[in-house]
C-alpha atoms as a PDB file:
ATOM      1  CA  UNK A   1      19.239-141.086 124.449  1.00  0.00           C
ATOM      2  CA  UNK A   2      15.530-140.084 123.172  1.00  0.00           C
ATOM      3  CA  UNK A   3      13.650-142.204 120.434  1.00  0.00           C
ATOM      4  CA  UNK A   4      13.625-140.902 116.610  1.00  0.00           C
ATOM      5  CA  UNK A   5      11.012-140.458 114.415  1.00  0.00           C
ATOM      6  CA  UNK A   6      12.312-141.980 111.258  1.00  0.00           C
ATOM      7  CA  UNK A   7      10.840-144.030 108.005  1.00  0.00           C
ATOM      8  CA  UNK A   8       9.585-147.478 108.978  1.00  0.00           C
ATOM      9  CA  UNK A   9       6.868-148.234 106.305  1.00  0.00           C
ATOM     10  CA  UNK A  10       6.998-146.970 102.757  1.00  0.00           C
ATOM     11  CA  UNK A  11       4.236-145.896 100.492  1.00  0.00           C
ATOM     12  CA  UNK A  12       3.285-148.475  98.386  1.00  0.00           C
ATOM     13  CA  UNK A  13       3.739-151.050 101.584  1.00  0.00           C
ATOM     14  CA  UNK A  14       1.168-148.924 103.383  1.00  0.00           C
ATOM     15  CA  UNK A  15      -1.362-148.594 100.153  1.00  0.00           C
ATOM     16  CA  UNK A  16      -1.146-152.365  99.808  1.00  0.00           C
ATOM     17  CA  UNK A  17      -1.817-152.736 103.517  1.00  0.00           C
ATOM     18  CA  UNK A  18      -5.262-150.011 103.453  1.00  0.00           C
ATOM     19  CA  UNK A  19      -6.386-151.212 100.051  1.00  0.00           C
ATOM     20  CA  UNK A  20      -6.551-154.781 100.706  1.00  0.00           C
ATOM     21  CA  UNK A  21      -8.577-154.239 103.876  1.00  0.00           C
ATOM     22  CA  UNK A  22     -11.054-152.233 102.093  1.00  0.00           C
ATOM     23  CA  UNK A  23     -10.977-154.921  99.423  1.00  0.00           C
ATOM     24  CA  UNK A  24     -11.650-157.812 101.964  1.00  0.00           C
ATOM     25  CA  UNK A  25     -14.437-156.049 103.753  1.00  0.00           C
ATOM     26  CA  UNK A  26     -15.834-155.146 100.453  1.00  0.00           C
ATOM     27  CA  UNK A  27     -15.489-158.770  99.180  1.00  0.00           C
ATOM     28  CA  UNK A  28     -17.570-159.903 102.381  1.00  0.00           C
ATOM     29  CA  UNK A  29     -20.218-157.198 101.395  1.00  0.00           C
ATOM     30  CA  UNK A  30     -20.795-158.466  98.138  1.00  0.00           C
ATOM     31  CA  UNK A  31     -20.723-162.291  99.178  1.00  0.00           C
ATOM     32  CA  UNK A  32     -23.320-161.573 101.852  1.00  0.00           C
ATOM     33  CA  UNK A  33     -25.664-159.683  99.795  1.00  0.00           C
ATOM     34  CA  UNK A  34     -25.479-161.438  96.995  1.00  0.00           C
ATOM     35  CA  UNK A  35     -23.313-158.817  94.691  1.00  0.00           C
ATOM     36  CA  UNK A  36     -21.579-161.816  93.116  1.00  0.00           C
ATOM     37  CA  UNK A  37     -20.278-159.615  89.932  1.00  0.00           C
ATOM     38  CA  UNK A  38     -19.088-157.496  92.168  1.00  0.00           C
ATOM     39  CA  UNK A  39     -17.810-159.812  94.274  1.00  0.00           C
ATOM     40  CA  UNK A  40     -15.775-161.778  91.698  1.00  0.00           C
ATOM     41  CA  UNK A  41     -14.375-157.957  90.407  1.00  0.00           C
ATOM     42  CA  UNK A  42     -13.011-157.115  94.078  1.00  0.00           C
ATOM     43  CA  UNK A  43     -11.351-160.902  93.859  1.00  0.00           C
ATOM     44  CA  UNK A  44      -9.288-159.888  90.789  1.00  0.00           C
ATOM     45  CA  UNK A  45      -8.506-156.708  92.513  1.00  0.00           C
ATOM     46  CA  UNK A  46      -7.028-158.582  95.577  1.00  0.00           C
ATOM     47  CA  UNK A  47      -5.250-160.664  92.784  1.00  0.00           C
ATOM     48  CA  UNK A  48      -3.872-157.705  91.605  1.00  0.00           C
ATOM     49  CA  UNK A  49      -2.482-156.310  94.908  1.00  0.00           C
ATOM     50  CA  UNK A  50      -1.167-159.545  96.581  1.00  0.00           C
ATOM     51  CA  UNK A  51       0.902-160.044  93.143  1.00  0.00           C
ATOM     52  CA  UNK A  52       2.181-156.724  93.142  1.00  0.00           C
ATOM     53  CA  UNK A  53       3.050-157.075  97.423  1.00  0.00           C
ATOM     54  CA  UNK A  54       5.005-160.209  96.413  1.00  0.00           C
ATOM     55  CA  UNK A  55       7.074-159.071  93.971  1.00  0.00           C
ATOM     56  CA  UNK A  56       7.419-155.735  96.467  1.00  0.00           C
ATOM     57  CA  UNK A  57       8.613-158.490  98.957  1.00  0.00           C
ATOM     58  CA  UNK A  58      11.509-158.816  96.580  1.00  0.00           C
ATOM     59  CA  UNK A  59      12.475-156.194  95.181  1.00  0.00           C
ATOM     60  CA  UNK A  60      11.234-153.480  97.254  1.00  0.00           C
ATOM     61  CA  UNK A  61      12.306-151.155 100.383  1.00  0.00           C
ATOM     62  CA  UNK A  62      14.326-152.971 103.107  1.00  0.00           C
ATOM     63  CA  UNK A  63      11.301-153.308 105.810  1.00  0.00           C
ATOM     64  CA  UNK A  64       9.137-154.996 102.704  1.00  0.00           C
ATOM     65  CA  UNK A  65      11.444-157.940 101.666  1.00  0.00           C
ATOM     66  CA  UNK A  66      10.678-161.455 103.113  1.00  0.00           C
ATOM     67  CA  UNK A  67      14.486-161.922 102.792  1.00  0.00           C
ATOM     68  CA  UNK A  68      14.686-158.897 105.538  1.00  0.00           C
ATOM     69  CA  UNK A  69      11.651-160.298 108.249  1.00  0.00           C
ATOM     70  CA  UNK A  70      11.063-164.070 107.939  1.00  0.00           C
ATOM     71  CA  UNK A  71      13.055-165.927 110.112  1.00  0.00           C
ATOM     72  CA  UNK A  72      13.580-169.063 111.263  1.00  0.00           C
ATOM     73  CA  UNK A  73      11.926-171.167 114.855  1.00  0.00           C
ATOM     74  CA  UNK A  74      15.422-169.431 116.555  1.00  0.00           C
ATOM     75  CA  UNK A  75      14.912-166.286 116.288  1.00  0.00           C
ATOM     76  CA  UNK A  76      10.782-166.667 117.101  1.00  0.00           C
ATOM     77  CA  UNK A  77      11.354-168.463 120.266  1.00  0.00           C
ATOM     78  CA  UNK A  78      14.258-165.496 121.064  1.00  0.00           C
ATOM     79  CA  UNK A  79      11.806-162.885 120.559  1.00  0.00           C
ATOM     80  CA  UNK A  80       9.323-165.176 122.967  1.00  0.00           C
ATOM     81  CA  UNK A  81      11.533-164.981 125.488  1.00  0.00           C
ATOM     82  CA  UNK A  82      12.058-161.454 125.348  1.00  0.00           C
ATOM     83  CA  UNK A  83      10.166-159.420 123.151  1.00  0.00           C
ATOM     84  CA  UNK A  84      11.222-155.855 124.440  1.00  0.00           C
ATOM     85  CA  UNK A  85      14.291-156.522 123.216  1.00  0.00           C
ATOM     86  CA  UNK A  86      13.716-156.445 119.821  1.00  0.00           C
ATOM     87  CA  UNK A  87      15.801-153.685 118.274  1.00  0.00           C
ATOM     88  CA  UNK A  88      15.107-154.182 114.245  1.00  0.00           C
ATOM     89  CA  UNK A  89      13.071-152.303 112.398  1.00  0.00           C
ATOM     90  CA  UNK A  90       9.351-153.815 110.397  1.00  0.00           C
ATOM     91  CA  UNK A  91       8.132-156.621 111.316  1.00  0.00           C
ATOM     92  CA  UNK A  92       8.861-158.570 114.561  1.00  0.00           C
ATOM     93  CA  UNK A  93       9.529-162.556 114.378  1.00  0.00           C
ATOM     94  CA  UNK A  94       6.224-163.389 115.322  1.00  0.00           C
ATOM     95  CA  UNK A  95       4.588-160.832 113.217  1.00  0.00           C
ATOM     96  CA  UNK A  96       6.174-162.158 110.011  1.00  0.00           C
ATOM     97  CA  UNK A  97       4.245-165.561 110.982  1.00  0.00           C
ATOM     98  CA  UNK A  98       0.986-163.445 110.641  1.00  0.00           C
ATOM     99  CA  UNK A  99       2.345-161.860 107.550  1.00  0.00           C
ATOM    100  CA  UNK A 100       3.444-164.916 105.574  1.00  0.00           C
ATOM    101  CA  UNK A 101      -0.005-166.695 107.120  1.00  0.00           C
ATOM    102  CA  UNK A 102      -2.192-164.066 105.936  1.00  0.00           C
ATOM    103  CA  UNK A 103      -0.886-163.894 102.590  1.00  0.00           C
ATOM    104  CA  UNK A 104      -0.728-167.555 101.890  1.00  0.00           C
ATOM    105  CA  UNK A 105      -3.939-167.817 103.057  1.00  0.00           C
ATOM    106  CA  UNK A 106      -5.468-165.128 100.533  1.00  0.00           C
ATOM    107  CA  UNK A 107      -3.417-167.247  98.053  1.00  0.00           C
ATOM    108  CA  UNK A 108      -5.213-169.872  98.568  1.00  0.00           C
ATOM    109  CA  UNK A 109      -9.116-168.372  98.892  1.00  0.00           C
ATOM    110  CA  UNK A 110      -8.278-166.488  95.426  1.00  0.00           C
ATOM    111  CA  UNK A 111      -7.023-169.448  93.618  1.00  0.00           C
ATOM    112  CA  UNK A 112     -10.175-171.336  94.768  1.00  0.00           C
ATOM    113  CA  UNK A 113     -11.934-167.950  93.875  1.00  0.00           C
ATOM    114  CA  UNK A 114     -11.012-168.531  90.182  1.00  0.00           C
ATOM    115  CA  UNK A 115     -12.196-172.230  89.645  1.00  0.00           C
ATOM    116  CA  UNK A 116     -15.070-171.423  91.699  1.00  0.00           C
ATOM    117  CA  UNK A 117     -18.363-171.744  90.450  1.00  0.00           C
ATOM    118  CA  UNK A 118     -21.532-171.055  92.279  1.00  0.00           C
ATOM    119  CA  UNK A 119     -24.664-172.984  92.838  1.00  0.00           C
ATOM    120  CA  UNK A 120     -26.831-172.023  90.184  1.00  0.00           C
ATOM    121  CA  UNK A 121     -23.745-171.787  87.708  1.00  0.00           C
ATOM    122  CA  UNK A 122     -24.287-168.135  87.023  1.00  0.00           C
ATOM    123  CA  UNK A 123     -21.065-166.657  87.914  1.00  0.00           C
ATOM    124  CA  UNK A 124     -18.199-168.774  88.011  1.00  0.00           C
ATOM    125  CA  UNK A 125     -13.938-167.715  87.935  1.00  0.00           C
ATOM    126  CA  UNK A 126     -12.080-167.328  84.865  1.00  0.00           C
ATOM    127  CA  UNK A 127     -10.105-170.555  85.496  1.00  0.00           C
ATOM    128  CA  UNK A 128     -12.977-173.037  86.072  1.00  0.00           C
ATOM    129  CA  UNK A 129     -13.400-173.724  82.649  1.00  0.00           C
ATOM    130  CA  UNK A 130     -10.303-175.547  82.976  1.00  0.00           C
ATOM    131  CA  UNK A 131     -11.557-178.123  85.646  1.00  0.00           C
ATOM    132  CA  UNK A 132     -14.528-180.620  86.179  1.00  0.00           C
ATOM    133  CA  UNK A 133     -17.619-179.255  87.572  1.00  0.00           C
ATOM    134  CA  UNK A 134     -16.783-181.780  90.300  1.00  0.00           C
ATOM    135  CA  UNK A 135     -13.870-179.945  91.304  1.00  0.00           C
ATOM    136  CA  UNK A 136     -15.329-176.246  90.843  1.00  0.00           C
ATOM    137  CA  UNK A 137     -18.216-177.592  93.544  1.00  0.00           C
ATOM    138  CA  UNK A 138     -15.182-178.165  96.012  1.00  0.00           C
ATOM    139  CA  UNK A 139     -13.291-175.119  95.027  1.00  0.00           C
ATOM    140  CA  UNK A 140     -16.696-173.402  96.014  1.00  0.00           C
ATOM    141  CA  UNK A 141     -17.059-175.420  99.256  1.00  0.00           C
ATOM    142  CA  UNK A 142     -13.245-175.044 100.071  1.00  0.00           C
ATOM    143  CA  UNK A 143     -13.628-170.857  99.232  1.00  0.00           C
ATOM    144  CA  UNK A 144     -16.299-170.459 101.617  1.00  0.00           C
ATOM    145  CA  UNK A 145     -13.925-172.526 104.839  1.00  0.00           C
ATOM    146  CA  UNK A 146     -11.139-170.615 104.165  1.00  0.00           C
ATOM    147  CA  UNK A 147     -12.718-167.460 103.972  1.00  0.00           C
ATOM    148  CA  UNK A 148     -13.381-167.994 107.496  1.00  0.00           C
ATOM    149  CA  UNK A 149     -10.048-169.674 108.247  1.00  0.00           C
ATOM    150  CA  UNK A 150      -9.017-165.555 106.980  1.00  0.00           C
ATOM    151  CA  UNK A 151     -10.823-164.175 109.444  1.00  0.00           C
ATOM    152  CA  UNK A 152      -9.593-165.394 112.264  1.00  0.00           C
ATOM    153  CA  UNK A 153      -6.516-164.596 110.925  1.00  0.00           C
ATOM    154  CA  UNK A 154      -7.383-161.242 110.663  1.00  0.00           C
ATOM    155  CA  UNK A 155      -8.475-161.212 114.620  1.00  0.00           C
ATOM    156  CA  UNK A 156      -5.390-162.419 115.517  1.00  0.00           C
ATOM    157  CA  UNK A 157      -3.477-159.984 113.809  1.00  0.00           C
ATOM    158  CA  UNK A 158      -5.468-156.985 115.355  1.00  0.00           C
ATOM    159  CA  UNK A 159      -5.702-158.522 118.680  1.00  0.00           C
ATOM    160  CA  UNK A 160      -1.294-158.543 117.976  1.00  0.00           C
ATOM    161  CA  UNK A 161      -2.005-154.755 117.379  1.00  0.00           C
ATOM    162  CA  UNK A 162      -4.197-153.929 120.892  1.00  0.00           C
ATOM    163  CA  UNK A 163      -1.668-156.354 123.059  1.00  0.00           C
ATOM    164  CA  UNK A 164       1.297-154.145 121.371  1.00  0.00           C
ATOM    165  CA  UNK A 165      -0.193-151.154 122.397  1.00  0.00           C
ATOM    166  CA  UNK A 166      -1.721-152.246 125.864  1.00  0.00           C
ATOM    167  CA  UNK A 167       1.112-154.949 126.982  1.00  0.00           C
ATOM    168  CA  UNK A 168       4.214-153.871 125.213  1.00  0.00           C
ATOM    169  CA  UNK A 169       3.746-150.073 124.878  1.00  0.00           C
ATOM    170  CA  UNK A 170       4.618-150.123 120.704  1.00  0.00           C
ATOM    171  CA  UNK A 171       1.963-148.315 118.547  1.00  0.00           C
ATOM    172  CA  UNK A 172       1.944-150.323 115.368  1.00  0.00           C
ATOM    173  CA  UNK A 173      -1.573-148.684 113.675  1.00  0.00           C
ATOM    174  CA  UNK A 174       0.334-144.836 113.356  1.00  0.00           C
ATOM    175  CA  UNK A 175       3.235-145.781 111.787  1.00  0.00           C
ATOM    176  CA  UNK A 176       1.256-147.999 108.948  1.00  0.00           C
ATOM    177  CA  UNK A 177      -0.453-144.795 108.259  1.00  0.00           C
ATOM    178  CA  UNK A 178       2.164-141.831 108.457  1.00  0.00           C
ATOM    179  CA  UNK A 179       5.350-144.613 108.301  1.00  0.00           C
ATOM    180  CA  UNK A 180       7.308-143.038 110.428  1.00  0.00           C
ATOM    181  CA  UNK A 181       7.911-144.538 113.960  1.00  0.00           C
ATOM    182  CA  UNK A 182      10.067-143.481 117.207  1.00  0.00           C
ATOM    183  CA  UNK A 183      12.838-145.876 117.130  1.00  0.00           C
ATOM    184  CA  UNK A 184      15.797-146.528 119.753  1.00  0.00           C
ATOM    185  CA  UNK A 185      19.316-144.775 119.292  1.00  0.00           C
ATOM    186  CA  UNK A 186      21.220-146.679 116.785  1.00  0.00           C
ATOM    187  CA  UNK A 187      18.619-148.411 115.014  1.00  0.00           C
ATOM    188  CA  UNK A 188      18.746-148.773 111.414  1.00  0.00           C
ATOM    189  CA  UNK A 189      15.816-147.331 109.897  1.00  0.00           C
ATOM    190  CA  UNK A 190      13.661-148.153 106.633  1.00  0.00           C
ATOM    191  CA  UNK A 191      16.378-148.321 103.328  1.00  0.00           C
ATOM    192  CA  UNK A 192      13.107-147.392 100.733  1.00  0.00           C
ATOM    193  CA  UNK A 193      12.599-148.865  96.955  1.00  0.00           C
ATOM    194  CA  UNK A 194      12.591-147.001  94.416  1.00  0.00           C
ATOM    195  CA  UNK A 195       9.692-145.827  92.537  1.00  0.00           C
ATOM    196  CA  UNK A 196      10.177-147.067  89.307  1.00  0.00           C
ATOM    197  CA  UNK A 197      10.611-150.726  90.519  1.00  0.00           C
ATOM    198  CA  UNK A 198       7.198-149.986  92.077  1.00  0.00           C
ATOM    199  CA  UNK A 199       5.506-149.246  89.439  1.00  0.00           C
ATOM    200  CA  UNK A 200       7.100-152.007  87.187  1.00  0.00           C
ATOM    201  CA  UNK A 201       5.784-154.121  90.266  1.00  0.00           C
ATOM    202  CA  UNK A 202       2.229-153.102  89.579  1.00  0.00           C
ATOM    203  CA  UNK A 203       2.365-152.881  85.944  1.00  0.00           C
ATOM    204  CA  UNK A 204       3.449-156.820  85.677  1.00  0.00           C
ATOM    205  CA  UNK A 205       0.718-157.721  88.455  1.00  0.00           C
ATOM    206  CA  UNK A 206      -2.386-156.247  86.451  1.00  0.00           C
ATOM    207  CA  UNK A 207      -0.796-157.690  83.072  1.00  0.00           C
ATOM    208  CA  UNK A 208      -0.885-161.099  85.285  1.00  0.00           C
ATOM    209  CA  UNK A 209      -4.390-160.509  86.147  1.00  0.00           C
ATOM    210  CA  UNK A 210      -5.175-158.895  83.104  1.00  0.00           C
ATOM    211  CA  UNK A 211      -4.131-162.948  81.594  1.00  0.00           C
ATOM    212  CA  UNK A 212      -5.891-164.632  84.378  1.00  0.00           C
ATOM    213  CA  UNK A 213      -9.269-162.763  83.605  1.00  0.00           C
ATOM    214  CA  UNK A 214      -9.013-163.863  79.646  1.00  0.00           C
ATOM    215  CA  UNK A 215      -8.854-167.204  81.431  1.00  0.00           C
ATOM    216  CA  UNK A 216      -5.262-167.730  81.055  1.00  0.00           C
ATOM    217  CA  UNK A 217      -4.843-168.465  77.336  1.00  0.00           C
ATOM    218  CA  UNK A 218      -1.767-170.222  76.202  1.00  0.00           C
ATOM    219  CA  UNK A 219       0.597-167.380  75.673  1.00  0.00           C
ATOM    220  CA  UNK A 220       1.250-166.673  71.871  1.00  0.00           C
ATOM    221  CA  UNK A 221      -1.652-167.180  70.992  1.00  0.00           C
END
């Protein structure tokens, strides 16, 4: 029988996916020429979204919940051994390795992010108030490392996307864009969120920032 177009990716998976690659490449921008304002802004921005793709991870359409595509040594070293396979919709074994690395990683550089502060001690995160200058000088040191820890990452994950394409014959870039994707005969496709759970997503994750920016005052006060 002939492959089906049908949903893979939904909407606010996809937006998260384009707007924090705009965000990172602008966040390198700013770093490298100096645009530190700017640069801290686009951090609390990438905040913003990486909340709002966690709680999306539970609550949201059946292709975005870590419950649905993280999976245990087993079933990575089955989909090893024979990758073709792989009949389930989203995210593949091994891709939800570069998934839950990536977003642990960006964890990490914006937490440092926010007790970071610079050099000169112009611009420094919301949070570093709240530690030594001692440990805002690592935070800065540490930011900077795993910055470049994320970009290899990030050439991983697109070199993943060219030896789909090339090696395995599976387009991966289309159906983040349109979210639709050919699919074999009896596979389930995407079961989506709902919209309103989306939005209540979003809403909490810029209140959360929104409290991290204040520099996370004791709440009731």
């Amino acid at each position: 029988m002939k492959a089906v177009k049908a949903a893979v990716w939904d909407l606010p998976t996809r937006l998260f996916h384009w707007a924090l690659v705009a965000l990172i490449g602008f966040s390198w921008w700013a770093a490298k020429n100096d645009q530190l304002e700017w640069h801290m802004w686009s951090g609390f921005a990438i905040l913003t979204v990486l909340l709002f793709r966690l709680l999306w991870g539970i609550f949201g359409s059946s292709t975005a919940r870590f419950s649905n595509f993280v999976r245990g040594p087993a079933a990575v070293l089955g989909y090893l051994r024979d990758a073709k396979g792989w009949r389930t919709v989203g995210h593949t074994p091994l891709g939800a390795l570069s998934v839950v690395a990536l977003l642990g990683l960006l964890g990490l550089q914006i937490a440092t992010g926010l007790v970071n502060s610079d050099d000169d001690g112009l611009v420094e995160g919301p949070l570093a108030p709240l530690l030594g200058e001692t440990a805002s000088d690592a935070a800065h040191d540490l930011h900077d490392v795993l910055f470049d820890g994320l970009l290899i990452v990030i050439g991983i994950h697109v070199a993943a996307i060219v030896f789909y394409r090339l090696v395995l014959g599976k387009k991966l870039l289309g159906p983040m864009i349109s979210g639709r994707a050919a699919l074999d005969p009896g596979t389930e496709p995407m079961r989506p969120g709902r919209g309103w759970v989306a939005l209540l997503c979003l809403v909490a994750a810029l209140a959360f920032t929104r409290w991290i920016v204040a520099g996370a005052p004791p709440l009731g006060t």
